[in-house]
N, C-alpha and C. Protein backbone atom coordinates (compact mmCIF):
# COMPACT_ATOMS: atom_id res chain seq x y z
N UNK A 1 121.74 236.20 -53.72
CA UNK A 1 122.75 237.01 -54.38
C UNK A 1 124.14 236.48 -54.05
N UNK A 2 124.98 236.72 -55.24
CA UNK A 2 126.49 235.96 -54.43
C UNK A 2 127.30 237.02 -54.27
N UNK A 3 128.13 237.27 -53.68
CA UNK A 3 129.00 237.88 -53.38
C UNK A 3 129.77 239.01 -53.76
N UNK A 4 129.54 238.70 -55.11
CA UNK A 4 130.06 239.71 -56.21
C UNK A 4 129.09 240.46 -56.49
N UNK A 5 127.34 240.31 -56.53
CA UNK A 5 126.30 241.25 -56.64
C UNK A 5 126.40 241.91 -55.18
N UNK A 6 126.37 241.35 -54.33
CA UNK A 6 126.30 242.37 -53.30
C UNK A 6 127.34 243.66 -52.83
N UNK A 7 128.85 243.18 -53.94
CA UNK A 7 129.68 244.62 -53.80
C UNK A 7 129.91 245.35 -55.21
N UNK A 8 128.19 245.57 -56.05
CA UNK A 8 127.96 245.89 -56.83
C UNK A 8 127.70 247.44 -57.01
N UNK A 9 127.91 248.43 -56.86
CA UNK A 9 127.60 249.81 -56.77
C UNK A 9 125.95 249.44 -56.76
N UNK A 10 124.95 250.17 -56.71
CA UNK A 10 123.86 250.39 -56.50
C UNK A 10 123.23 251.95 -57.29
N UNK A 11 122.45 251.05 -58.10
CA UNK A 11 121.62 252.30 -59.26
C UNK A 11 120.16 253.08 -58.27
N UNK A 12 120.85 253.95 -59.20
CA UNK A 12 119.04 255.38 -58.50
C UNK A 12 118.01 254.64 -58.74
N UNK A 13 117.82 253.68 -59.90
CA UNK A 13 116.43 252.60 -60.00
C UNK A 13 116.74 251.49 -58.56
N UNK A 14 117.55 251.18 -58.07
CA UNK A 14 117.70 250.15 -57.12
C UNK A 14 116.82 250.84 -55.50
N UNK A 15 117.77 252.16 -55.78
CA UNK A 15 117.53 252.61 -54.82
C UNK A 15 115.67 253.09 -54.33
N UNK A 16 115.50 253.65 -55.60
CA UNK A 16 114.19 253.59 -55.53
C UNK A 16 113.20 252.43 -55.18
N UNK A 17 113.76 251.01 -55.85
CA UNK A 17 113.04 250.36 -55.13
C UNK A 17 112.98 249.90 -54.12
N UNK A 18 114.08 250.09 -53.38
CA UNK A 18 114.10 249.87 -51.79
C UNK A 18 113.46 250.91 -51.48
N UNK A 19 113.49 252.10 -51.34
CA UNK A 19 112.49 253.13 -51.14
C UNK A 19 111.07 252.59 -50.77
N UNK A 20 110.54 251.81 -52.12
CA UNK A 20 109.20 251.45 -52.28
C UNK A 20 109.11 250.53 -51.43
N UNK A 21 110.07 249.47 -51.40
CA UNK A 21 109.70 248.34 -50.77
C UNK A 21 109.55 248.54 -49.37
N UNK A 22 110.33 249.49 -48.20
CA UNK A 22 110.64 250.25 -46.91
C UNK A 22 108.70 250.62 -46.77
N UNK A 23 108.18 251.21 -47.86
CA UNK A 23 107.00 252.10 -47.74
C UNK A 23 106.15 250.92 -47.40
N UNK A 24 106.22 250.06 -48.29
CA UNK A 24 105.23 248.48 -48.71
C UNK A 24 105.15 248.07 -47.27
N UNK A 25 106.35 248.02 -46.43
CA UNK A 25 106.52 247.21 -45.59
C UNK A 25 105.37 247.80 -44.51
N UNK A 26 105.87 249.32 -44.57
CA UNK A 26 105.06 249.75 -43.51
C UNK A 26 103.75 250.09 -43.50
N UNK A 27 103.11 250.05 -44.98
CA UNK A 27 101.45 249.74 -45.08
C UNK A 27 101.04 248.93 -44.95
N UNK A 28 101.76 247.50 -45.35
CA UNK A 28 101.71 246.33 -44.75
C UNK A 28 101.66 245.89 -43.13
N UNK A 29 102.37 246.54 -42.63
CA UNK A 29 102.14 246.54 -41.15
C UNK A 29 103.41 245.40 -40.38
N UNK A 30 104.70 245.37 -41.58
CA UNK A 30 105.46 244.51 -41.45
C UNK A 30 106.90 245.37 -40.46
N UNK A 31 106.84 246.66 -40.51
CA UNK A 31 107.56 247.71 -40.29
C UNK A 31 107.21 248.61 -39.62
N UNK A 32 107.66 248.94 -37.68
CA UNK A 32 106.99 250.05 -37.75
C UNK A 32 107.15 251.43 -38.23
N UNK A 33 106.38 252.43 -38.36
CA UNK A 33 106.44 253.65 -38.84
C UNK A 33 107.83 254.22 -38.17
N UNK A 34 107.91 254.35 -36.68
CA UNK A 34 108.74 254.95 -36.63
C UNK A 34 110.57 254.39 -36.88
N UNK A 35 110.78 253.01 -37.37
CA UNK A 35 111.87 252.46 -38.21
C UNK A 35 111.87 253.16 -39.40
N UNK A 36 111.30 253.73 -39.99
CA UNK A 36 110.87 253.88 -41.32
C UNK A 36 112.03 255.07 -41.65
N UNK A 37 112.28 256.04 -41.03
CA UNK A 37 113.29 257.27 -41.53
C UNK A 37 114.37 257.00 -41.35
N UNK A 38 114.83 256.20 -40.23
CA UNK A 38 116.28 254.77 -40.12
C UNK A 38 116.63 254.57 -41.66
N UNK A 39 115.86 253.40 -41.92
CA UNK A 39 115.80 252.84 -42.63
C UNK A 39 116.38 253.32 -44.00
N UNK A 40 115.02 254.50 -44.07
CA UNK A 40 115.53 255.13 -45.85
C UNK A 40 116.58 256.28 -45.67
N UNK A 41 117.66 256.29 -44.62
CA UNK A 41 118.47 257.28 -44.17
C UNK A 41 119.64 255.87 -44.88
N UNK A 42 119.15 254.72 -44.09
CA UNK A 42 120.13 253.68 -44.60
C UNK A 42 120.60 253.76 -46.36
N UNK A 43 119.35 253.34 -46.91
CA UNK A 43 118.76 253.43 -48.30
C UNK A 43 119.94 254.37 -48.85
N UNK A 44 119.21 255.74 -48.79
CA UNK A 44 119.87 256.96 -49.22
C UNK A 44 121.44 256.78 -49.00
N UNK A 45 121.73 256.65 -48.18
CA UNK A 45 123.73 256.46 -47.72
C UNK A 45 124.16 254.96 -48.60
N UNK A 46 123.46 254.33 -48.54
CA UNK A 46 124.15 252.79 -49.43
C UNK A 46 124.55 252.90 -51.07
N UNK A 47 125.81 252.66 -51.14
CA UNK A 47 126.62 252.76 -52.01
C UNK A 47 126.28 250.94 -52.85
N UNK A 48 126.11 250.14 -52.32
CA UNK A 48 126.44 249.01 -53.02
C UNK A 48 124.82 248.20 -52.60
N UNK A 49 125.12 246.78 -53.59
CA UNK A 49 123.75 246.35 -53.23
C UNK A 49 123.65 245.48 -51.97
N UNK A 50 124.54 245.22 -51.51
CA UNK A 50 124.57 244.70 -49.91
C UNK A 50 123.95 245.61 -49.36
N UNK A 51 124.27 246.85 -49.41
CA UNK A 51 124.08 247.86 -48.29
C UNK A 51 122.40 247.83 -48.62
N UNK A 52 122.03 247.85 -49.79
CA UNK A 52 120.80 248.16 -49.74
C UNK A 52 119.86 246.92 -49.89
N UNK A 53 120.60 245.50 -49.21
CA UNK A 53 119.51 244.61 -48.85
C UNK A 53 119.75 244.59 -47.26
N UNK A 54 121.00 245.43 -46.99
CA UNK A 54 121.02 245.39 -45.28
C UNK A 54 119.61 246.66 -44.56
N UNK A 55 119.74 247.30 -45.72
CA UNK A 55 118.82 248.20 -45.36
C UNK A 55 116.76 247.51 -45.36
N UNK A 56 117.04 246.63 -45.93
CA UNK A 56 115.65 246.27 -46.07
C UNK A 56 115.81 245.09 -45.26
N UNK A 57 116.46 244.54 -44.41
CA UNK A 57 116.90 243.01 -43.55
C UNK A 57 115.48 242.89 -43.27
N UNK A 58 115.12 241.64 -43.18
CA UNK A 58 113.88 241.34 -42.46
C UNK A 58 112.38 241.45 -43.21
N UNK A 59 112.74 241.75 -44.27
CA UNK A 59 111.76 241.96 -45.12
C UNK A 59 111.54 241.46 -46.83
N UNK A 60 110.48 241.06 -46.59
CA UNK A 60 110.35 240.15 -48.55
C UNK A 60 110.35 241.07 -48.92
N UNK A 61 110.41 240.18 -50.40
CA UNK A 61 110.79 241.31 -51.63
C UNK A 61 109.25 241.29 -52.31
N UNK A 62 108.62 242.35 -52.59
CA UNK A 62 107.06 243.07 -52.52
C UNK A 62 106.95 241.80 -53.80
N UNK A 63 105.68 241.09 -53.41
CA UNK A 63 104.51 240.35 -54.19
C UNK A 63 104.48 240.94 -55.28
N UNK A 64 103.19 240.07 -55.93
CA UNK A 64 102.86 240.69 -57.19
C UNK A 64 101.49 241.71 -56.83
N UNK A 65 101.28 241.80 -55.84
CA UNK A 65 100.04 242.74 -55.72
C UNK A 65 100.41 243.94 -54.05
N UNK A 66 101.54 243.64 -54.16
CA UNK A 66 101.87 244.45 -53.11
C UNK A 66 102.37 246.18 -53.56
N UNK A 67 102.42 247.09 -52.12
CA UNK A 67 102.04 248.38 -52.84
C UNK A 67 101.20 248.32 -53.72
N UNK A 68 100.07 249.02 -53.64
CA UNK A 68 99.17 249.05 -54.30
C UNK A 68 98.85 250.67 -54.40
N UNK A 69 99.09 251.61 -53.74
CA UNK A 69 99.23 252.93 -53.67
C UNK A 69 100.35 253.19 -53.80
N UNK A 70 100.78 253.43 -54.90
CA UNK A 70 102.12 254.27 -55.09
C UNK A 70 102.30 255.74 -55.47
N UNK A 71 103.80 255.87 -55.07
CA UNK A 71 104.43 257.21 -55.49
C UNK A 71 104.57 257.79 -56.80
N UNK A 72 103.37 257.34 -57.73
CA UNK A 72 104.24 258.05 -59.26
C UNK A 72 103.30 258.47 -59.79
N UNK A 73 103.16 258.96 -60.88
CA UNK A 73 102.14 260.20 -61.70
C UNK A 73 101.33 259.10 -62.19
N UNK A 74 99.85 259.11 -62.58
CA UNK A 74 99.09 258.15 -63.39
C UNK A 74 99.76 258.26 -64.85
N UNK A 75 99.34 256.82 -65.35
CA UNK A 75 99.67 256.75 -66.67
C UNK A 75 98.47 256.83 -67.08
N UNK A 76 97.51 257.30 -67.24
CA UNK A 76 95.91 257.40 -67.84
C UNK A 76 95.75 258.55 -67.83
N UNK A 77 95.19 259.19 -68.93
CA UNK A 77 94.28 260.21 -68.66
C UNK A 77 93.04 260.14 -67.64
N UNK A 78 92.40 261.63 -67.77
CA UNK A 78 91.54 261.34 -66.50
C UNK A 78 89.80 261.27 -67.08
N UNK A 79 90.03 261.60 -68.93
CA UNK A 79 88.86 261.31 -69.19
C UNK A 79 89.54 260.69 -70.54
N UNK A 80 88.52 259.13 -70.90
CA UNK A 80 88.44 258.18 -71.85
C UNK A 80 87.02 258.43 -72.07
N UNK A 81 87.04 258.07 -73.48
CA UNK A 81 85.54 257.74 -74.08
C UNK A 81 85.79 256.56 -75.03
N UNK A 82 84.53 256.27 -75.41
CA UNK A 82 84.62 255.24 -76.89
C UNK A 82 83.11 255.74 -76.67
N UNK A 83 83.24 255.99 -78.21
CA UNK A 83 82.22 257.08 -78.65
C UNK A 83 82.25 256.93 -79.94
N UNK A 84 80.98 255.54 -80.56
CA UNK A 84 80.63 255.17 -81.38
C UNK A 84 82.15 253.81 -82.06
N UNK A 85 82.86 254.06 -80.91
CA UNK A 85 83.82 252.71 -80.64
C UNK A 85 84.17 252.60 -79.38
N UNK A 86 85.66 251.88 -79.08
CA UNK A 86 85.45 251.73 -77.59
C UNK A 86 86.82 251.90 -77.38
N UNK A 87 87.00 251.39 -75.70
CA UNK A 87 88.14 251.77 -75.26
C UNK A 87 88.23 250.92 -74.56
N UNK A 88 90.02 250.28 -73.62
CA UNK A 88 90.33 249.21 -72.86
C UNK A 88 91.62 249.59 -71.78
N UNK A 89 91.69 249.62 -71.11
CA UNK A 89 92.40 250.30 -69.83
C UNK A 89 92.86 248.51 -69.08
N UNK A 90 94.08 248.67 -69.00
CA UNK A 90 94.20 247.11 -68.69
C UNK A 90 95.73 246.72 -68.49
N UNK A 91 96.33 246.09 -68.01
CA UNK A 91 97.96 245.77 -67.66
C UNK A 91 97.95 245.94 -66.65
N UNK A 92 99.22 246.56 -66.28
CA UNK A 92 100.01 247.51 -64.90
C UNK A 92 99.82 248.63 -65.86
N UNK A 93 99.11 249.48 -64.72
CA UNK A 93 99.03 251.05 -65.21
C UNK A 93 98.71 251.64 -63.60
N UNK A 94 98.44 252.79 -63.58
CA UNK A 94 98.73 253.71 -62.88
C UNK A 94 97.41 254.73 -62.83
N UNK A 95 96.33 254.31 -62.15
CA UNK A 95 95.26 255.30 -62.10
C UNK A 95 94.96 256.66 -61.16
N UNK A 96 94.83 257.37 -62.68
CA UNK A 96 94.74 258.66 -61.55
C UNK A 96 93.45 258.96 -60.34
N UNK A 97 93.68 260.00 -59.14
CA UNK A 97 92.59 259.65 -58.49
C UNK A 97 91.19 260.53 -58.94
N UNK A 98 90.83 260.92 -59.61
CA UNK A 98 89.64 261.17 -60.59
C UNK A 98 89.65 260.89 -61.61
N UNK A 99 88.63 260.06 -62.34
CA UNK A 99 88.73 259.45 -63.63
C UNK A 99 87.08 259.26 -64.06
N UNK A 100 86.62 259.75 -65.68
CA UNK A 100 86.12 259.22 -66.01
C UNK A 100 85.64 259.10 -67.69
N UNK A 101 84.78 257.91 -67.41
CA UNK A 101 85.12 257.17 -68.66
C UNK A 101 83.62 257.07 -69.25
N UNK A 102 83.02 257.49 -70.47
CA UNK A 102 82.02 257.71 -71.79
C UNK A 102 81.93 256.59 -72.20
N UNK A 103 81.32 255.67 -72.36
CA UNK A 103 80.78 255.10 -73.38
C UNK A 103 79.36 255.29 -74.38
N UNK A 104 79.35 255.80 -75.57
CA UNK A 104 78.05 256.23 -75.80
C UNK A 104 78.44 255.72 -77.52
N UNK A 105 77.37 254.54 -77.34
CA UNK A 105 77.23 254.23 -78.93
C UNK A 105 78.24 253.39 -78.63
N UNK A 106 78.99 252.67 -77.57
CA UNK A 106 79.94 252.10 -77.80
C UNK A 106 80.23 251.20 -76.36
N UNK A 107 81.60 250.96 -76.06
CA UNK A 107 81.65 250.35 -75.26
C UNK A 107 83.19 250.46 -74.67
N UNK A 108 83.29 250.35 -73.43
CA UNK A 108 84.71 250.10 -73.09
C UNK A 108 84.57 249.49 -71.49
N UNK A 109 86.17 248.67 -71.68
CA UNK A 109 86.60 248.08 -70.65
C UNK A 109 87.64 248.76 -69.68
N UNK A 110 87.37 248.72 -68.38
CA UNK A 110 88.33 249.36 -67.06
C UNK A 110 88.99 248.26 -66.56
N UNK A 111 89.93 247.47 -66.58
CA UNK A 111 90.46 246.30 -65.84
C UNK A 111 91.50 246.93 -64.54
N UNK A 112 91.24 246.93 -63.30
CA UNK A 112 92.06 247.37 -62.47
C UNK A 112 92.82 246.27 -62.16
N UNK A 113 92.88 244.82 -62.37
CA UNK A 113 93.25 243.71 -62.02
C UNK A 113 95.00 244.00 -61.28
N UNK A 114 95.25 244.65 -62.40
CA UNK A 114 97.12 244.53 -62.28
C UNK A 114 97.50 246.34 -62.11
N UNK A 115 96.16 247.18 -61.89
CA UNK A 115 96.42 248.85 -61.76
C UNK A 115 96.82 249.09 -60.31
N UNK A 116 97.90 250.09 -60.29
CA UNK A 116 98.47 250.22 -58.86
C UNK A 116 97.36 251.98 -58.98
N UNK A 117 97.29 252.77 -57.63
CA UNK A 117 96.61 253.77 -57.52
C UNK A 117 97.65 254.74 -57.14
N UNK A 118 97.42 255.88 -57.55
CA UNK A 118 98.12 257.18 -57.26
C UNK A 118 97.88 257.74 -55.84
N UNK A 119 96.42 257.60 -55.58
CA UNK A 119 96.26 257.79 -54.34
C UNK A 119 95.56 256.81 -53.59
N UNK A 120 95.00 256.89 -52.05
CA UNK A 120 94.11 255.97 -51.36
C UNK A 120 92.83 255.83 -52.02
N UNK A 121 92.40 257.12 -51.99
CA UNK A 121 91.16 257.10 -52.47
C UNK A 121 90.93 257.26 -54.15
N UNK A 122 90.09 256.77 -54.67
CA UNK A 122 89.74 257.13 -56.08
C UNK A 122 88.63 257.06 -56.32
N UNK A 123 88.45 257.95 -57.49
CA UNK A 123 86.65 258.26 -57.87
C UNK A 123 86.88 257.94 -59.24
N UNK A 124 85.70 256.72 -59.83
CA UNK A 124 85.71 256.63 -61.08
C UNK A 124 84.20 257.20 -61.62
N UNK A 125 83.84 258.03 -62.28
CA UNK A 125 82.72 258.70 -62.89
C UNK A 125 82.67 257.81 -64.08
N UNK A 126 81.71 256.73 -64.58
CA UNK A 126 81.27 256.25 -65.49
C UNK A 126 79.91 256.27 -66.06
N UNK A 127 79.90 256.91 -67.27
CA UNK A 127 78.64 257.35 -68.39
C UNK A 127 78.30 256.59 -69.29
N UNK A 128 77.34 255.65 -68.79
CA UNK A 128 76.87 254.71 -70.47
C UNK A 128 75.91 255.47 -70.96
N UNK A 129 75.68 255.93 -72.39
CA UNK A 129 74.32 256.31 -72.94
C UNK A 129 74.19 255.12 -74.11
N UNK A 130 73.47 254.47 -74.20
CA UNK A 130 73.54 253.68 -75.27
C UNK A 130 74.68 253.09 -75.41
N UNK A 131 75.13 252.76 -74.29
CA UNK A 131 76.73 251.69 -74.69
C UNK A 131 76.72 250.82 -73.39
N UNK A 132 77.73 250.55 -72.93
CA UNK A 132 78.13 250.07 -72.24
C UNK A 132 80.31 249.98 -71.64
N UNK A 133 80.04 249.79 -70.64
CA UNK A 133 81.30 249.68 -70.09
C UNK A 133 81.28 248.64 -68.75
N UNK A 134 82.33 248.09 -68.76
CA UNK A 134 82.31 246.85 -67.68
C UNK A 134 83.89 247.42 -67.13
N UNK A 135 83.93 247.36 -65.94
CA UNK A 135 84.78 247.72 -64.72
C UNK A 135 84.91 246.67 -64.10
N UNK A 136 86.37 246.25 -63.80
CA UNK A 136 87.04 244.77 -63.12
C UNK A 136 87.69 245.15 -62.39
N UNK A 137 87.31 244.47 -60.85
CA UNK A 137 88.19 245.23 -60.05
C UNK A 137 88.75 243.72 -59.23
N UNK A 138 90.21 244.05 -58.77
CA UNK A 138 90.76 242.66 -58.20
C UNK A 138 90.19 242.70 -56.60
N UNK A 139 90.21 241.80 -55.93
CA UNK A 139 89.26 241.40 -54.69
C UNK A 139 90.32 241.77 -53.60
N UNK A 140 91.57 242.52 -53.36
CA UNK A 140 91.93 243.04 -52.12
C UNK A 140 91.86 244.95 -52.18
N UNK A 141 90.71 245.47 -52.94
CA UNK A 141 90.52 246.69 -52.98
C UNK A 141 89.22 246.75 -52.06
N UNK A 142 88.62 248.23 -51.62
CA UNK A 142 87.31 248.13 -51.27
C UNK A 142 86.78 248.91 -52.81
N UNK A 143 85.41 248.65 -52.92
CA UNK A 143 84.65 248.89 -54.03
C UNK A 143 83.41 249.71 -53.75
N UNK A 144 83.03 250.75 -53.55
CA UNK A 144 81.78 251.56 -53.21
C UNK A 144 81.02 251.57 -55.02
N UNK A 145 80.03 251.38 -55.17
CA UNK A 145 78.97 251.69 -56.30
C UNK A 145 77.72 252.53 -55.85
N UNK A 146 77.78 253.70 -56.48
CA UNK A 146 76.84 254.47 -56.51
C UNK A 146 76.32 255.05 -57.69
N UNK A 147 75.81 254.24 -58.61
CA UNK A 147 75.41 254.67 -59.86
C UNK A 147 73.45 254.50 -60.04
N UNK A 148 73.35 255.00 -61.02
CA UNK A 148 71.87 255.08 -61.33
C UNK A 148 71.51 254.55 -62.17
N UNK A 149 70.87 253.45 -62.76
CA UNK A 149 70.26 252.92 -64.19
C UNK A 149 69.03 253.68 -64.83
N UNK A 150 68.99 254.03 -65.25
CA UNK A 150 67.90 255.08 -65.88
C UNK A 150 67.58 254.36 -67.33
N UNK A 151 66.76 253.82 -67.73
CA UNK A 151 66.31 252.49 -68.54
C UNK A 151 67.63 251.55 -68.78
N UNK A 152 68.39 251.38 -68.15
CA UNK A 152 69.37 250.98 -68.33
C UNK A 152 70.34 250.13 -66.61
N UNK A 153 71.27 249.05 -66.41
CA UNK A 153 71.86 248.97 -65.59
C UNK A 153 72.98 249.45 -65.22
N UNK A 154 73.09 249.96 -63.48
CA UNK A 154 74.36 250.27 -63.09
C UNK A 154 74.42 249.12 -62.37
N UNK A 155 75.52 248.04 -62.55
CA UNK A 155 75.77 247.33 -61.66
C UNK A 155 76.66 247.34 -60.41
N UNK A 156 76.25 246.41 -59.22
CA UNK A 156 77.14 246.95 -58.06
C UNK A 156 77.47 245.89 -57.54
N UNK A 157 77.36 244.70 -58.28
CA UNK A 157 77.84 243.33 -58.14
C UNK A 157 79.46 243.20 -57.36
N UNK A 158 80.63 244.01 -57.55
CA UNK A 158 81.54 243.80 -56.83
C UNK A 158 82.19 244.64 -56.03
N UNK A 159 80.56 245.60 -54.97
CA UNK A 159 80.68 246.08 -54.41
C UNK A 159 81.29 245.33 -53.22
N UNK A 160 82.37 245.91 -52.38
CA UNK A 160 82.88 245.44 -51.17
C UNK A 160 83.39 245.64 -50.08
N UNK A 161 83.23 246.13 -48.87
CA UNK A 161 84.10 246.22 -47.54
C UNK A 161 85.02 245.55 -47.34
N UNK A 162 86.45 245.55 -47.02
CA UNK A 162 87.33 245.30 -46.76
C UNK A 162 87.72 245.86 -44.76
N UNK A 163 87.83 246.58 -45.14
CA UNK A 163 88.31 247.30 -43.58
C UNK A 163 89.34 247.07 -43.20
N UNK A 164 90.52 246.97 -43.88
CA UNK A 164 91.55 246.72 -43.72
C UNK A 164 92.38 247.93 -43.50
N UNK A 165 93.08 248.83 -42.60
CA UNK A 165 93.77 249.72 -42.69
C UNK A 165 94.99 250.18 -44.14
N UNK A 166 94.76 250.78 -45.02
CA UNK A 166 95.96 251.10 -46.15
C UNK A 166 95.59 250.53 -47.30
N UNK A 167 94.08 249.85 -47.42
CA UNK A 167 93.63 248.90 -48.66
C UNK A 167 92.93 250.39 -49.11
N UNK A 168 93.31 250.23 -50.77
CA UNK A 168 93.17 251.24 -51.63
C UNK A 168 91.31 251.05 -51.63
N UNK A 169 90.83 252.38 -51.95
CA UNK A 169 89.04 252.23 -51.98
C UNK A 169 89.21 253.31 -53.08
N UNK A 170 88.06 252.38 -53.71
CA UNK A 170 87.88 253.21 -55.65
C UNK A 170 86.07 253.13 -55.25
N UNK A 171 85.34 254.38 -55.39
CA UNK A 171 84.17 254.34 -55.96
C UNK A 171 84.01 254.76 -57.23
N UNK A 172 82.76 254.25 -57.44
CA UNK A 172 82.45 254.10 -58.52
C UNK A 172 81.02 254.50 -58.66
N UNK A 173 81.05 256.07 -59.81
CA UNK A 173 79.34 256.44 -59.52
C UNK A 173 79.31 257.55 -61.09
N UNK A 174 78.20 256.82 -60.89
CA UNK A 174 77.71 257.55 -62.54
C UNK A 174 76.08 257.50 -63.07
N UNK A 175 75.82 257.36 -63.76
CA UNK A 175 74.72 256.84 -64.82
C UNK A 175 75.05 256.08 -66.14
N UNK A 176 73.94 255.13 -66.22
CA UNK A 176 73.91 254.02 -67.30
C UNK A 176 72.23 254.45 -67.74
N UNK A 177 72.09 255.31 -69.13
CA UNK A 177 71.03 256.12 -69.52
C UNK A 177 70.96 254.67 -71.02
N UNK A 178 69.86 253.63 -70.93
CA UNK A 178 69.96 253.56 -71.63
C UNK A 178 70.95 252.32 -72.56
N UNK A 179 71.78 252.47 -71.10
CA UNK A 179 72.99 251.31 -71.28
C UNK A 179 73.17 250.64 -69.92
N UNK A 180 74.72 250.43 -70.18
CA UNK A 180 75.18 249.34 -68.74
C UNK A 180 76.43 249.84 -68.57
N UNK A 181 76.58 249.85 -66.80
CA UNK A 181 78.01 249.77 -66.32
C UNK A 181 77.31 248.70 -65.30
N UNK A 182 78.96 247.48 -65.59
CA UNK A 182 78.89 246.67 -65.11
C UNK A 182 79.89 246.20 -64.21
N UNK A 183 80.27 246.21 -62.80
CA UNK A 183 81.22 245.67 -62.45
C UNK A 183 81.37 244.56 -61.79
N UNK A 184 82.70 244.18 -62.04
CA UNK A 184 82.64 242.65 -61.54
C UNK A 184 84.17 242.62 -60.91
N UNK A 185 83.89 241.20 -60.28
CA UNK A 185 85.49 240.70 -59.08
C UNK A 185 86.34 240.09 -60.41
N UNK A 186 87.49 239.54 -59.89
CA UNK A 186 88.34 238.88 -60.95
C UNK A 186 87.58 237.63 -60.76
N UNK A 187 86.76 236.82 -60.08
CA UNK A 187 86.70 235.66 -59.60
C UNK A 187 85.61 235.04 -61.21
């Protein structure tokens, strides 16, 4: 930044993301907890954008897969179908922590690849009857599968332990009557 951005007043979107980034740091394990109310005391009082990279000193500016549990409302509903068509859940989006998703006569896609979570935990309830749905999940989440194939597959292919303290965990449990839920890694 040169000189002139840093004695820039500082927007409520700026501020917020120092907010986020302060939080990132400390799920990350880059920050300890108890710096943490310092910090966004700093945040909150900084008038300009100096102030609010003095407030984050010592710390990168969040990855592309960093925070992964955030502070904001889901952008999804909490029940999708494709029902005798289909459906596709996919970008940066925002999953709520109960969700589930119908496919019957049809088919749809769950891509969590680039989805941040509302909460730690999440439950996805997925129903194939005669359809199918395939679930993508990116490889620094944990993945629980507990589904049932009933003439049909539940797959649990990118089931995974992590054990990482603050890594988001999505299960995943339903029935495939008939059909398929299939999940898989990005790999």
């Amino acid at each position: 930044m040169t000189r002139h951005d840093l004695d820039t007043l500082a927007s409520d979107r700026e501020r917020s993301e120092a907010e986020e980034r302060l939080r990132a740091a400390v799920e990350n394990g880059r920050l300890p907890l108890a710096h943490l109310a310092g910090r966004l005391d700093e945040v909150h009082a900084a008038r300009t954008r100096g102030a609010l990279e003095e407030a984050c000193r010592g710390l990168p500016h969040p990855g592309p897969r960093d925070a992964l549990v955030v502070d904001r409302a889901p952008t999804s509903r909490r029940f999708v179908a494709g029902v005798f068509g289909g459906f596709e859940r996919k970008g940066a989006w925002i999953v709520p922590p109960r969700m589930t998703v119908w496919s019957m006569w049809g088919g749809g896609r769950l891509d969590l690849t680039e989805a941040r979570f509302s909460e730690q935990d999440t439950e996805i309830r997925a129903v194939a009857l005669w359809g199918g749905t395939k679930i993508i999940v990116p490889e620094d989440i944990e993945v629980e599968v507990r589904g049932l194939g009933l003439f049909g597959v539940f797959g649990k292919r990118a089931a995974r332990r992590i054990g990482k303290p603050g890594t988001p965990r999505v299960v995943i449990k339903g029935l495939a009557l008939f059909g398929a839920v299939v999940t898989r890694d990005t790999k």
